[in-house]
N, C-alpha and C. Protein backbone atom coordinates (compact mmCIF):
# COMPACT_ATOMS: atom_id res chain seq x y z
N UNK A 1 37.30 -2.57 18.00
CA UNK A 1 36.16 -1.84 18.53
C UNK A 1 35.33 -1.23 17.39
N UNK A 2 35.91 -0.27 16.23
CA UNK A 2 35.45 -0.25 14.94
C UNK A 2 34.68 -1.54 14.64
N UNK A 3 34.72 -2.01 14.32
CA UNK A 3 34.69 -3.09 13.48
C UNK A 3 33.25 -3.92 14.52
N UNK A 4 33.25 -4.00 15.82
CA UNK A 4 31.96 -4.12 16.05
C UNK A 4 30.92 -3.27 16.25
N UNK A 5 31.53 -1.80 16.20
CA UNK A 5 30.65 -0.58 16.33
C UNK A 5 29.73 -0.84 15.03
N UNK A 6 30.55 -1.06 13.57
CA UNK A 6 30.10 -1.49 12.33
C UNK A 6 28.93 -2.62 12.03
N UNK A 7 29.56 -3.41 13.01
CA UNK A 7 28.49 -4.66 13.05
C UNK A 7 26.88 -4.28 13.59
N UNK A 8 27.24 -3.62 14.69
CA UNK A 8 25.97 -3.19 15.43
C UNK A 8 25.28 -2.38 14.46
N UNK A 9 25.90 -1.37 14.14
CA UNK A 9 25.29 -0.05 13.17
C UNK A 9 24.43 -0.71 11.87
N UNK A 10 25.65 -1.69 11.51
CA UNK A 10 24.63 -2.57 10.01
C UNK A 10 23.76 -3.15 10.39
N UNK A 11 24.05 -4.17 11.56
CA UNK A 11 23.08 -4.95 11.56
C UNK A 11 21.40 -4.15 12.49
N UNK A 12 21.56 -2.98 13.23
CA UNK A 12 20.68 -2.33 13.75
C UNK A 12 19.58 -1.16 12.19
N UNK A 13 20.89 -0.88 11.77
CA UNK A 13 20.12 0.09 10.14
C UNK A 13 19.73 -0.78 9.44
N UNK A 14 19.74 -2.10 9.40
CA UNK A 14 19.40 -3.50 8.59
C UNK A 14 17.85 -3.60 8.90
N UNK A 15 17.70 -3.84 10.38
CA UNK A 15 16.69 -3.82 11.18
C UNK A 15 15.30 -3.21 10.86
N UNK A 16 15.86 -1.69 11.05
CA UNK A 16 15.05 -0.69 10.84
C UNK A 16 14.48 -0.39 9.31
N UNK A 17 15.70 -1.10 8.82
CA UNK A 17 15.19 -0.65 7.06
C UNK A 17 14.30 -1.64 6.47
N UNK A 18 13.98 -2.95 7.23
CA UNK A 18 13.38 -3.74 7.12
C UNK A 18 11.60 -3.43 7.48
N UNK A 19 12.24 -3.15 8.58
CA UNK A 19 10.41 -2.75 9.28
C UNK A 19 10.10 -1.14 8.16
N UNK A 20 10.81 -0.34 8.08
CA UNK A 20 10.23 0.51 7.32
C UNK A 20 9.53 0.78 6.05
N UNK A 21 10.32 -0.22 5.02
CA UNK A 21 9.86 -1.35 3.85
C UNK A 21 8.92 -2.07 3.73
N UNK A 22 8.62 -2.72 4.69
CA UNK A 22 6.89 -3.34 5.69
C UNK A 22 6.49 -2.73 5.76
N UNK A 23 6.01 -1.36 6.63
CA UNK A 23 5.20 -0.54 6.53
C UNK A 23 4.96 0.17 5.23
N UNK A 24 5.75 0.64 4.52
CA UNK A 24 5.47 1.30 3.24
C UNK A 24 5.00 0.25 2.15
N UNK A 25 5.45 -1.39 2.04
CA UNK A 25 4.78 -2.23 1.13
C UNK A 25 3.12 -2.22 1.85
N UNK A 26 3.13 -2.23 3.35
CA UNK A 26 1.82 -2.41 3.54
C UNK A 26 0.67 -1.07 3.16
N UNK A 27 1.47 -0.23 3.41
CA UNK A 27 0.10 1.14 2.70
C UNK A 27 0.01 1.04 1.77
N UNK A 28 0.84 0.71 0.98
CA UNK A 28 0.93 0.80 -0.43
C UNK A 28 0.07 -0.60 -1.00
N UNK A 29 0.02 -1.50 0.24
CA UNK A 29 -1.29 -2.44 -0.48
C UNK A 29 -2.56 -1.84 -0.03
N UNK A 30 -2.18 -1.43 0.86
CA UNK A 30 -3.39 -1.10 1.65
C UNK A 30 -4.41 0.37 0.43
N UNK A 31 -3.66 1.51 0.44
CA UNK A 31 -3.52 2.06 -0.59
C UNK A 31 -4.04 1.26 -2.58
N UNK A 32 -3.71 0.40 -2.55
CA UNK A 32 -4.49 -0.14 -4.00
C UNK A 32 -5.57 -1.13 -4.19
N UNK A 33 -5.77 -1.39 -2.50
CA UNK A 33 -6.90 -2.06 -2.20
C UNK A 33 -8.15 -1.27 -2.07
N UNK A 34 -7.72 -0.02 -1.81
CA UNK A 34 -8.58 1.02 -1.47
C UNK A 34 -9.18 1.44 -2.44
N UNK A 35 -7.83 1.75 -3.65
CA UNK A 35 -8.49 2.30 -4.96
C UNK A 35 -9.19 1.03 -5.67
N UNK A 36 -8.87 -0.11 -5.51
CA UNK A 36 -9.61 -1.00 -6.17
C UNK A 36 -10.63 -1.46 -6.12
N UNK A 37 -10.91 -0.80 -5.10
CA UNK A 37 -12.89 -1.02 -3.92
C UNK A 37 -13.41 -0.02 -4.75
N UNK A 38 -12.83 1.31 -4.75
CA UNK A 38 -13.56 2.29 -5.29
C UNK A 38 -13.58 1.93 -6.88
N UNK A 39 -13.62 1.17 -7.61
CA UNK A 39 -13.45 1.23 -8.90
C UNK A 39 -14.29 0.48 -9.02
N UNK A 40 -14.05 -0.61 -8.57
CA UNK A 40 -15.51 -1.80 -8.41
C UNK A 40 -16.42 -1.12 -8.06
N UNK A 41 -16.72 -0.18 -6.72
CA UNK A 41 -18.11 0.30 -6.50
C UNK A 41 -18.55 0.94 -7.54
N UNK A 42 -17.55 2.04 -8.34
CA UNK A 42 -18.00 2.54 -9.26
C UNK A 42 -18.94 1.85 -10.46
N UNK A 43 -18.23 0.70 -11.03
CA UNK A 43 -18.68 0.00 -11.58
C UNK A 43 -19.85 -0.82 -11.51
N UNK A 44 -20.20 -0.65 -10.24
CA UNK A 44 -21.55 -1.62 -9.99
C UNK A 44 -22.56 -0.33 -10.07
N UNK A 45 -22.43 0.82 -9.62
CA UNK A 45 -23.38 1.72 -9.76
C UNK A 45 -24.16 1.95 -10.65
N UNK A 46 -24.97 1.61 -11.16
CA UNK A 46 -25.61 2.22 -12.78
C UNK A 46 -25.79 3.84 -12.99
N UNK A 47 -25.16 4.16 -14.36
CA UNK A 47 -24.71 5.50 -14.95
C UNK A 47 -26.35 6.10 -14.55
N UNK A 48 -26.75 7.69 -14.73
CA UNK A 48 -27.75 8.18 -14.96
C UNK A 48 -28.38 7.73 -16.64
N UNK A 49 -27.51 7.82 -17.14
CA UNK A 49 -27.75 7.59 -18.59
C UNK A 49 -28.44 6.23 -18.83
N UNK A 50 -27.87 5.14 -18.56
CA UNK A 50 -28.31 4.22 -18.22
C UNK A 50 -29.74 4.08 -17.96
N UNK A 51 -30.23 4.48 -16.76
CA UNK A 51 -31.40 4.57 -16.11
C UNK A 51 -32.27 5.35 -17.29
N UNK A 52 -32.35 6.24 -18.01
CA UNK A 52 -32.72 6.53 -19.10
C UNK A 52 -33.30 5.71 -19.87
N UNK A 53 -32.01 5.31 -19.97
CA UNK A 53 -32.07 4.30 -21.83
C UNK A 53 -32.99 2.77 -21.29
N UNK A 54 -33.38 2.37 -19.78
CA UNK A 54 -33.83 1.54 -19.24
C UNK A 54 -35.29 1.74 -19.80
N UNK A 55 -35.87 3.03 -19.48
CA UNK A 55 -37.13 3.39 -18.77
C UNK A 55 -37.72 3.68 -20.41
């Protein structure tokens, strides 16, 4: 009875630790996709200084 209580328990905390790992790899892309938009936008913006040294 142990011994399938064990089975269930691993294979159910197996489960869960799986989907939780998924969610946290996914913010965490989601998360450096985010910062990586903002870095690019930054980059496309032209500085004030810039606009200066244009004119």
């Amino acid at each position: 009875m142990q011994e399938i209580e064990r089975f269930f328990g691993n294979l159910f905390s197996g489960i869960i630790n799986r989907f939780k790992y998924s969610a946290m790899d996914a913010a965490d892309r989601k998360m450096r996709e985010t910062i990586d938009d903002q870095i690019e936008q930054r980059r496309q913006k032209p500085k004030p200084q810039d606009r200066e040294d244009q004119e």
